[in-house]
PDB file of N, CA and C in Angstrom:
ATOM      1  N   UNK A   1      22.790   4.927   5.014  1.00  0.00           N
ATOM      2  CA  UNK A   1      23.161   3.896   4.076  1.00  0.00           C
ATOM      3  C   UNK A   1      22.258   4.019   2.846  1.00  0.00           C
ATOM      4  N   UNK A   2      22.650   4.019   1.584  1.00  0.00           N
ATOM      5  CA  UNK A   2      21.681   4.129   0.399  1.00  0.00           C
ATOM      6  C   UNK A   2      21.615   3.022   0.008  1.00  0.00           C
ATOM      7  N   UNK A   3      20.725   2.755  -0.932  1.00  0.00           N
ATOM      8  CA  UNK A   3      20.151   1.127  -1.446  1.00  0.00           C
ATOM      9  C   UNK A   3      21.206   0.265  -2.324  1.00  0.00           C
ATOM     10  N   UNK A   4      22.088   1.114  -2.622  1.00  0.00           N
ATOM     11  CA  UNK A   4      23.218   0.153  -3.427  1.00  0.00           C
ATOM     12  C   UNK A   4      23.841  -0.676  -2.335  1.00  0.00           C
ATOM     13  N   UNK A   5      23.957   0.169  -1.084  1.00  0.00           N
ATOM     14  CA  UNK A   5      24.601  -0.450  -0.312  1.00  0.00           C
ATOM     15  C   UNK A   5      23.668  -2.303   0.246  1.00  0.00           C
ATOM     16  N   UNK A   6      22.473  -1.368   0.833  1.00  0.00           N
ATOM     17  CA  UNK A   6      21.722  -2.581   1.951  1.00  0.00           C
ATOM     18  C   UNK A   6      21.339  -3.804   0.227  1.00  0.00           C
ATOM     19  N   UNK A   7      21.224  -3.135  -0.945  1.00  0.00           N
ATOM     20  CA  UNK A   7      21.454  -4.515  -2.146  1.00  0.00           C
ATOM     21  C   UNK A   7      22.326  -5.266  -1.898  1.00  0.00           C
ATOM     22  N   UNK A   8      23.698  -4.817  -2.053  1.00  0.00           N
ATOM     23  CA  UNK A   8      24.944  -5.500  -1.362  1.00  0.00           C
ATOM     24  C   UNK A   8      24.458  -6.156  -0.573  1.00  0.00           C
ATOM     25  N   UNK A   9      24.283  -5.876   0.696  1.00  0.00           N
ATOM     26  CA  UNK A   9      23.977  -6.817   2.015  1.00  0.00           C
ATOM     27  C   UNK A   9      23.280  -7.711   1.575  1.00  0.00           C
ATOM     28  N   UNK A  10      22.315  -7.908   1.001  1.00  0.00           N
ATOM     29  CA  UNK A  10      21.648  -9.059   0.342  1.00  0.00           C
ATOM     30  C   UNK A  10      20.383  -8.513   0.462  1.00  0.00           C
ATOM     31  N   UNK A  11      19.827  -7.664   0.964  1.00  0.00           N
ATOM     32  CA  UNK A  11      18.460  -7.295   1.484  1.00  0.00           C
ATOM     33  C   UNK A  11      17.861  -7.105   0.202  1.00  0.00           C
ATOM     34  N   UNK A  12      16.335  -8.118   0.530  1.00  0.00           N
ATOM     35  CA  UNK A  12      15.223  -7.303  -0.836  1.00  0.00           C
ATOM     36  C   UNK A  12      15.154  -6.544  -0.966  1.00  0.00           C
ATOM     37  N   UNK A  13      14.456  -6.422  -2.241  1.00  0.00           N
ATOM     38  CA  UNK A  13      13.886  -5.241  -2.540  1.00  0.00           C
ATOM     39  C   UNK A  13      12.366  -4.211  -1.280  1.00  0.00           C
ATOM     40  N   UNK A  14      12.039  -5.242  -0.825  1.00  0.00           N
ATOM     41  CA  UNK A  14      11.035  -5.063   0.428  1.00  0.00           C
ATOM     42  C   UNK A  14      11.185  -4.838   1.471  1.00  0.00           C
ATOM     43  N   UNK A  15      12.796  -5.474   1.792  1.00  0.00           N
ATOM     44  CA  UNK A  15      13.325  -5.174   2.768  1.00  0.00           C
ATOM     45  C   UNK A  15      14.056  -3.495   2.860  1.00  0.00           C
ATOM     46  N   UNK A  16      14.745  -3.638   1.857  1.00  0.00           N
ATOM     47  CA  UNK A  16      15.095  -2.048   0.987  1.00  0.00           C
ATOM     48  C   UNK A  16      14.088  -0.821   1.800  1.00  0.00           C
ATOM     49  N   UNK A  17      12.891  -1.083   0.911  1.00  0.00           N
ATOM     50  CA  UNK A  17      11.906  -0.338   1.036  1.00  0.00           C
ATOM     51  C   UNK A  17      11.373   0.170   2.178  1.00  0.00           C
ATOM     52  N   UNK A  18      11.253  -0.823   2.982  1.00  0.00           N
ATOM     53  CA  UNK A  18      11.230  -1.036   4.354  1.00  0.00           C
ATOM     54  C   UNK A  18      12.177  -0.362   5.634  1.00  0.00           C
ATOM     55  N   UNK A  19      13.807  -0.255   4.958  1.00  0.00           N
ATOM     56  CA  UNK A  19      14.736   0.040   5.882  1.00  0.00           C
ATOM     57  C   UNK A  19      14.919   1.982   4.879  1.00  0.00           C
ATOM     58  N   UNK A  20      14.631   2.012   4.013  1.00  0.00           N
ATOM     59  CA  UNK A  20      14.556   3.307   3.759  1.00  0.00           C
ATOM     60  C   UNK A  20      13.299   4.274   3.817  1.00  0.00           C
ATOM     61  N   UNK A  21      12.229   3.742   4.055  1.00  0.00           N
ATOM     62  CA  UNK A  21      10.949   4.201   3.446  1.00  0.00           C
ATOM     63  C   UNK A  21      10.370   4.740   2.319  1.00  0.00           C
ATOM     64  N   UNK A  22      11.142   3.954   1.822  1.00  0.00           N
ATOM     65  CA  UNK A  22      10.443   4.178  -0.031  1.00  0.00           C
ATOM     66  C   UNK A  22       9.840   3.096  -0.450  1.00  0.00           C
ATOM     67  N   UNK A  23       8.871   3.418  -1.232  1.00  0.00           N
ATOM     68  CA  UNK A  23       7.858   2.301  -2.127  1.00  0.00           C
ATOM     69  C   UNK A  23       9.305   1.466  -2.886  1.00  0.00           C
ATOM     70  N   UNK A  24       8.912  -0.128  -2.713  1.00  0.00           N
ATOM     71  CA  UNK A  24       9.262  -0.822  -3.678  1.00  0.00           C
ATOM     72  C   UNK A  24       9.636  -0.595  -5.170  1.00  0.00           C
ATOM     73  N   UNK A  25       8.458   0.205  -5.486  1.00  0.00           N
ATOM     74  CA  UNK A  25       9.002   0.537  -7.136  1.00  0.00           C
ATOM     75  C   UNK A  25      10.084   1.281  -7.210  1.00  0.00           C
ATOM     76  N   UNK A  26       9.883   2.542  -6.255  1.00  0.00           N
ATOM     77  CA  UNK A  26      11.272   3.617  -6.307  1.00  0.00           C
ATOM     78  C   UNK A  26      12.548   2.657  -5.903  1.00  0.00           C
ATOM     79  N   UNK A  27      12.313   1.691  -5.434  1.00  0.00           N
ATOM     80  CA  UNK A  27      13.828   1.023  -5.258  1.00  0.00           C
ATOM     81  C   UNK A  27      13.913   0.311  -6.312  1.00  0.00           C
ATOM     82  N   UNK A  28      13.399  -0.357  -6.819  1.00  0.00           N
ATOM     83  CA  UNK A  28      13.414  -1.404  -7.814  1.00  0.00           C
ATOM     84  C   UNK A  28      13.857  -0.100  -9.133  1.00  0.00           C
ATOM     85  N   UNK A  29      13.814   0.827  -9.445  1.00  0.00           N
ATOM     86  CA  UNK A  29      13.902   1.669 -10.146  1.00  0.00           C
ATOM     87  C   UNK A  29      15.220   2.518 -10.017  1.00  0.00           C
ATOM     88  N   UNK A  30      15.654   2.580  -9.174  1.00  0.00           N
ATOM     89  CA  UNK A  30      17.076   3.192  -8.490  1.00  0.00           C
ATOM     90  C   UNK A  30      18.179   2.313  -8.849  1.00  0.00           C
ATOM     91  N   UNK A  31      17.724   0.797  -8.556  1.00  0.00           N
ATOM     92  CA  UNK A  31      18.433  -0.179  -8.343  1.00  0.00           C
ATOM     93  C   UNK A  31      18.500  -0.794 -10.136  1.00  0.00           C
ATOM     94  N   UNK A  32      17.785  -0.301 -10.886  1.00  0.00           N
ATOM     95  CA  UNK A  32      17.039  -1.174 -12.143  1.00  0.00           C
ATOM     96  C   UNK A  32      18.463   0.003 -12.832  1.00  0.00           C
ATOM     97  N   UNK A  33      17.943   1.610 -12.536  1.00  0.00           N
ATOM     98  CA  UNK A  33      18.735   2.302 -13.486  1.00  0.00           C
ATOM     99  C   UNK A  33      20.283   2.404 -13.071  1.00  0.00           C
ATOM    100  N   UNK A  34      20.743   1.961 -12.305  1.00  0.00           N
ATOM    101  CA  UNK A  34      22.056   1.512 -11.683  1.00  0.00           C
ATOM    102  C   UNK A  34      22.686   3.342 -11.097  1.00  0.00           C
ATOM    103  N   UNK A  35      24.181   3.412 -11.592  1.00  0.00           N
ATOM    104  CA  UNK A  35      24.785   4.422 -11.562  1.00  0.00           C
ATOM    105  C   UNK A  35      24.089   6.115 -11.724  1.00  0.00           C
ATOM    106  N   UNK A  36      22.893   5.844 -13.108  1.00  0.00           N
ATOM    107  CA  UNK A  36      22.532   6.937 -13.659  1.00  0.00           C
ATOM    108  C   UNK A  36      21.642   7.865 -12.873  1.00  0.00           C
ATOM    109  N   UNK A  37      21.507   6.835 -11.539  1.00  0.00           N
ATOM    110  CA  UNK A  37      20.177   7.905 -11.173  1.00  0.00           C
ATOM    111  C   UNK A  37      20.779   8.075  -9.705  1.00  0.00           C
ATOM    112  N   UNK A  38      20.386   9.233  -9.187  1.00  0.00           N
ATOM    113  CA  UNK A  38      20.591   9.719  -8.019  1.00  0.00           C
ATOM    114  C   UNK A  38      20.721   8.721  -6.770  1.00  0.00           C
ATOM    115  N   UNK A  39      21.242   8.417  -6.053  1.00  0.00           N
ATOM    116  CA  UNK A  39      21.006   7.064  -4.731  1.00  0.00           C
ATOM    117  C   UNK A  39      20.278   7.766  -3.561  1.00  0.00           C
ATOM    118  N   UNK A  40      19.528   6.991  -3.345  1.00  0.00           N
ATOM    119  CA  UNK A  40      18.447   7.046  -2.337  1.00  0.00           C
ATOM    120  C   UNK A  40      19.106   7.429  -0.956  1.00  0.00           C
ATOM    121  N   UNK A  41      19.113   8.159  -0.004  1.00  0.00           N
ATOM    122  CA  UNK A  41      19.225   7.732   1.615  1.00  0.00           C
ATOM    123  C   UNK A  41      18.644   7.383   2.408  1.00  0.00           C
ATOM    124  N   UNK A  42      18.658   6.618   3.485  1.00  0.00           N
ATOM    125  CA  UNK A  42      17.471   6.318   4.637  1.00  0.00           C
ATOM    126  C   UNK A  42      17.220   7.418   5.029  1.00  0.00           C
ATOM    127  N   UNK A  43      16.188   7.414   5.079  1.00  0.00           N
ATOM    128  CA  UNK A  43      15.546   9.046   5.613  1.00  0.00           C
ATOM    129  C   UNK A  43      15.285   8.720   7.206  1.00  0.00           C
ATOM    130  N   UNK A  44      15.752   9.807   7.358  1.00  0.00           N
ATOM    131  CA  UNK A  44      15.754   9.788   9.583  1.00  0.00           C
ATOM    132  C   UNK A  44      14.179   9.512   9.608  1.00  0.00           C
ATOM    133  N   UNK A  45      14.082   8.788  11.159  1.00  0.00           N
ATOM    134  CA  UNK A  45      12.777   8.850  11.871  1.00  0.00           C
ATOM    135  C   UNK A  45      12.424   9.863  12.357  1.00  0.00           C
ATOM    136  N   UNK A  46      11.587  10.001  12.424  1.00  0.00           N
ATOM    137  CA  UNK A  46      11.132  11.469  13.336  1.00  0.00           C
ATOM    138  C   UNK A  46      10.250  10.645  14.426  1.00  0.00           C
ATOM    139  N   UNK A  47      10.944  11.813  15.795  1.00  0.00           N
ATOM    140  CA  UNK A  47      10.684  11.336  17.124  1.00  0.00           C
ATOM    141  C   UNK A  47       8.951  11.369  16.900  1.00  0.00           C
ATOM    142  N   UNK A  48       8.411  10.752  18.143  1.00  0.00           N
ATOM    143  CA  UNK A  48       7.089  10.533  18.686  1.00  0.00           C
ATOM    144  C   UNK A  48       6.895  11.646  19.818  1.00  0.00           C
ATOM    145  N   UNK A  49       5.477  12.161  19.763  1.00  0.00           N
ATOM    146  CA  UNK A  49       5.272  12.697  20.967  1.00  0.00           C
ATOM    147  C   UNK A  49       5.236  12.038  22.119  1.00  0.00           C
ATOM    148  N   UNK A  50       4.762  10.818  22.299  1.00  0.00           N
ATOM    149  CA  UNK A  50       5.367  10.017  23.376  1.00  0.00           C
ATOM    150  C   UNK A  50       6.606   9.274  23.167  1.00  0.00           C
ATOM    151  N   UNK A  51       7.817   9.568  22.866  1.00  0.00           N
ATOM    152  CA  UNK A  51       9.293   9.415  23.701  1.00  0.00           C
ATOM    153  C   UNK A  51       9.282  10.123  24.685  1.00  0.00           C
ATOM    154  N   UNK A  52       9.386  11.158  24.905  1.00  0.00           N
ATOM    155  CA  UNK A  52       9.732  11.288  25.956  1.00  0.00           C
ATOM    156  C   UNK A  52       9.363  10.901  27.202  1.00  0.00           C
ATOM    157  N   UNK A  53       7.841  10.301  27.417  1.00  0.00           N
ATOM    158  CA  UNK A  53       7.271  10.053  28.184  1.00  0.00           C
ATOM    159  C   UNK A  53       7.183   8.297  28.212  1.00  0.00           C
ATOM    160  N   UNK A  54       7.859   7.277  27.364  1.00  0.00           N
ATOM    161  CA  UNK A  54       7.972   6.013  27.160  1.00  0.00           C
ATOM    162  C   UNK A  54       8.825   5.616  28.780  1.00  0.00           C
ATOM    163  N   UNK A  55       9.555   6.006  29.320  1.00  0.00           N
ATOM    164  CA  UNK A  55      10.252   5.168  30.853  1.00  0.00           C
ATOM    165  C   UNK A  55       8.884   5.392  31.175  1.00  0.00           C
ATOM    166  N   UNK A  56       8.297   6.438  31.623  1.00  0.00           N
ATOM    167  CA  UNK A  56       6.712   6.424  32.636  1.00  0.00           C
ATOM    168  C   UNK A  56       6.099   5.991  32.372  1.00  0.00           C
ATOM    169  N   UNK A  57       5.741   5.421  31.009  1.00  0.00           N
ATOM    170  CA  UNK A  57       4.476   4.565  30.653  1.00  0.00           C
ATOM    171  C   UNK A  57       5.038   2.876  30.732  1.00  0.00           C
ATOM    172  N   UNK A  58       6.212   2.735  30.743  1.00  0.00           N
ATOM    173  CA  UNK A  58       6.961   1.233  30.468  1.00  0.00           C
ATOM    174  C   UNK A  58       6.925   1.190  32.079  1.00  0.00           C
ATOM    175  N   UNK A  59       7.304   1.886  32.813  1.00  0.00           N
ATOM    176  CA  UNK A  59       7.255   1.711  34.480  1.00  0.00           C
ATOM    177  C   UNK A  59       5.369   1.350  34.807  1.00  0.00           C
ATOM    178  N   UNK A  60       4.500   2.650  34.249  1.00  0.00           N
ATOM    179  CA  UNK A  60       3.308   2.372  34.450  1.00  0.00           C
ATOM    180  C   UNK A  60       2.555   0.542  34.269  1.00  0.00           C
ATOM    181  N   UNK A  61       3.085   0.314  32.640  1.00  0.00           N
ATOM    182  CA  UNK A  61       2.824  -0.832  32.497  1.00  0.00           C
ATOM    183  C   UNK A  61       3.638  -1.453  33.297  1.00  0.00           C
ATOM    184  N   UNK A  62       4.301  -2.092  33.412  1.00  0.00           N
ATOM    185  CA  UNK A  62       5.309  -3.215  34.502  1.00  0.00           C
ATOM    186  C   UNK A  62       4.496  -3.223  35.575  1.00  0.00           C
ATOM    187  N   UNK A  63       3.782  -1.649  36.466  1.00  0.00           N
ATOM    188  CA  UNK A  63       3.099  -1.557  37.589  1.00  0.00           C
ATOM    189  C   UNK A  63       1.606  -2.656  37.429  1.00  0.00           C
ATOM    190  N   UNK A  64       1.568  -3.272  35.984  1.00  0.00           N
ATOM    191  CA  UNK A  64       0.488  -3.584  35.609  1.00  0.00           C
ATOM    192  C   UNK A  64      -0.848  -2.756  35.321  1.00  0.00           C
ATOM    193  N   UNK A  65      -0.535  -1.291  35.305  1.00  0.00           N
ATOM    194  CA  UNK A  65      -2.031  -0.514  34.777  1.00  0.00           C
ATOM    195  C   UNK A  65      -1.615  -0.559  33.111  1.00  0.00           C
ATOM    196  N   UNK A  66      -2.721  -0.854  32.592  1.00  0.00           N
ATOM    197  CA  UNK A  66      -2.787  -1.194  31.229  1.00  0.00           C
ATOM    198  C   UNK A  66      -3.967  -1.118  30.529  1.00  0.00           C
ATOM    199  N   UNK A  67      -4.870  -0.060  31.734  1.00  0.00           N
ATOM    200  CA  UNK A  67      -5.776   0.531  30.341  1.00  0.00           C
ATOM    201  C   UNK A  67      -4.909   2.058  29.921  1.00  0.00           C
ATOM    202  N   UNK A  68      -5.578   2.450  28.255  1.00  0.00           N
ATOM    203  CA  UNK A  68      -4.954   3.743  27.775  1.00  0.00           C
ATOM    204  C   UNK A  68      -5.229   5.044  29.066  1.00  0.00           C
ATOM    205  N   UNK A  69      -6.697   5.168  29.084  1.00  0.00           N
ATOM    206  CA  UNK A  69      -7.288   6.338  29.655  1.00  0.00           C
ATOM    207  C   UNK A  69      -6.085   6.510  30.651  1.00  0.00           C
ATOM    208  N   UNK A  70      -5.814   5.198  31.552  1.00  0.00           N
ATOM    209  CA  UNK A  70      -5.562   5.600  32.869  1.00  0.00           C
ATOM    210  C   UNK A  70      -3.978   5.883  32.952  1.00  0.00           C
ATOM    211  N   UNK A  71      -3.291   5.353  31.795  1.00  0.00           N
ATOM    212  CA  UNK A  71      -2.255   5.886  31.615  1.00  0.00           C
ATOM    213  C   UNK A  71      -2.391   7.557  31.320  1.00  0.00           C
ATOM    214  N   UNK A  72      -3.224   7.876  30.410  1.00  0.00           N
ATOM    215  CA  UNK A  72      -2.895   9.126  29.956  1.00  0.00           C
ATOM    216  C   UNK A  72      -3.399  10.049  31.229  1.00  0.00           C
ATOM    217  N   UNK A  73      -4.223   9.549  32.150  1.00  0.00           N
ATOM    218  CA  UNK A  73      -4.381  10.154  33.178  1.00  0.00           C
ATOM    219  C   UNK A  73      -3.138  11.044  34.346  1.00  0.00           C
ATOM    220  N   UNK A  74      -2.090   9.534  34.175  1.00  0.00           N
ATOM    221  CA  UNK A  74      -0.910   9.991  34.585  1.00  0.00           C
ATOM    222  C   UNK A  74      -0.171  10.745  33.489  1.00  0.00           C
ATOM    223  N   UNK A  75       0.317  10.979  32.374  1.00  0.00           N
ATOM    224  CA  UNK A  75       1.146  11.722  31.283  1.00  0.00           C
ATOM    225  C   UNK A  75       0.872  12.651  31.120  1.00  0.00           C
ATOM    226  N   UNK A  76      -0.139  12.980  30.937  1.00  0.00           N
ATOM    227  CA  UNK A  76      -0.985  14.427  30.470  1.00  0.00           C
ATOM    228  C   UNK A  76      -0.287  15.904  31.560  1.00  0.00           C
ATOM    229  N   UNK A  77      -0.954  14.918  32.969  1.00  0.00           N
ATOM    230  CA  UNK A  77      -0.100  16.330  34.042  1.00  0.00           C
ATOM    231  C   UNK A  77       1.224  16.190  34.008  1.00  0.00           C
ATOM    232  N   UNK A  78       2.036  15.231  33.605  1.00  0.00           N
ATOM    233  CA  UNK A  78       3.522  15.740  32.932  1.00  0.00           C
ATOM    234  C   UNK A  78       4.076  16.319  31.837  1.00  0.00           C
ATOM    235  N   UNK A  79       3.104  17.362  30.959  1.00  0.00           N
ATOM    236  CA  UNK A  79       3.000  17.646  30.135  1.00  0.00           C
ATOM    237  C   UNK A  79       2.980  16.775  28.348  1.00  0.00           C
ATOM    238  N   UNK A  80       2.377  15.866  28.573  1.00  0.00           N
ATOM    239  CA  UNK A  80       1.323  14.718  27.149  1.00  0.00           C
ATOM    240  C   UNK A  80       0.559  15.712  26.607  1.00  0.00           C
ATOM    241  N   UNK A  81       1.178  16.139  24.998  1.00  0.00           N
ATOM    242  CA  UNK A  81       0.128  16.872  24.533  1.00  0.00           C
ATOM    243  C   UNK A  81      -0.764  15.888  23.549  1.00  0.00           C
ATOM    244  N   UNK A  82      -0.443  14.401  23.056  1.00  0.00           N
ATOM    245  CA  UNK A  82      -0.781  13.582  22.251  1.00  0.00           C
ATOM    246  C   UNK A  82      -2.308  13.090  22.626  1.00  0.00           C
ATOM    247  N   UNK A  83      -2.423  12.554  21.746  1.00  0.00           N
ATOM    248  CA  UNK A  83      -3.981  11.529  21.994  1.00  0.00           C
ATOM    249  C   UNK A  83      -3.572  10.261  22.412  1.00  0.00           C
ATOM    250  N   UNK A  84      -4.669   9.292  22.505  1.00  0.00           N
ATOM    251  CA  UNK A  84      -4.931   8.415  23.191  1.00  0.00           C
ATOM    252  C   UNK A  84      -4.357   7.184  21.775  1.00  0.00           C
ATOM    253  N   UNK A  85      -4.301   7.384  20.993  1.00  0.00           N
ATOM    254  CA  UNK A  85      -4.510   6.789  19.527  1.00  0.00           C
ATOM    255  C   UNK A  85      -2.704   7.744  18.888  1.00  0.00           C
ATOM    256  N   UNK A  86      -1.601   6.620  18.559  1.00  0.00           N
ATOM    257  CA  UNK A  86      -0.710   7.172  18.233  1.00  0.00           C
ATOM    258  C   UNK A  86      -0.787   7.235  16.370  1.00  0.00           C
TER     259      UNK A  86
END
């Protein structure tokens, strides 16, 4: 969806910014020069090294272990190449 659109919807300018990941000004500037300037797209997320491993850690927590270490204790030997700190 580009910003002419989520404007339509009613969404701020912050909100804008927010649902595309662009600075405020670049929207306010897109949106300011109307037609003339190129339209923005939401730019994809890029996955996390822990998705794939989020059911085992959401099961872990529910089990109630909820320090980091001892989670990563379990992830790591399922192949967790991440840190402790996302």
């Amino acid at each position: 969806m580009n910003i002419f659109d989520l404007k339509q919807q009613g969404l701020s300018y912050r909100e804008i910014a927010r649902e595309t990941g662009h600075s405020r000004n670049t929207v306010h500037k897109y949106l300011r020069d109307g037609a003339s300037s190129k339209p923005i797209e939401t730019k994809p997320q890029r996955n996390s090294k822990l998705d794939p491993y989020k059911s085992e850690v959401d099961r872990l927590v529910s089990e109630g272990l909820l320090s980091v270490p001892a989670i990563m204790s379990r992830i790591v030997p399922l192949g967790y190449t991440g840190k402790e700190s996302i």
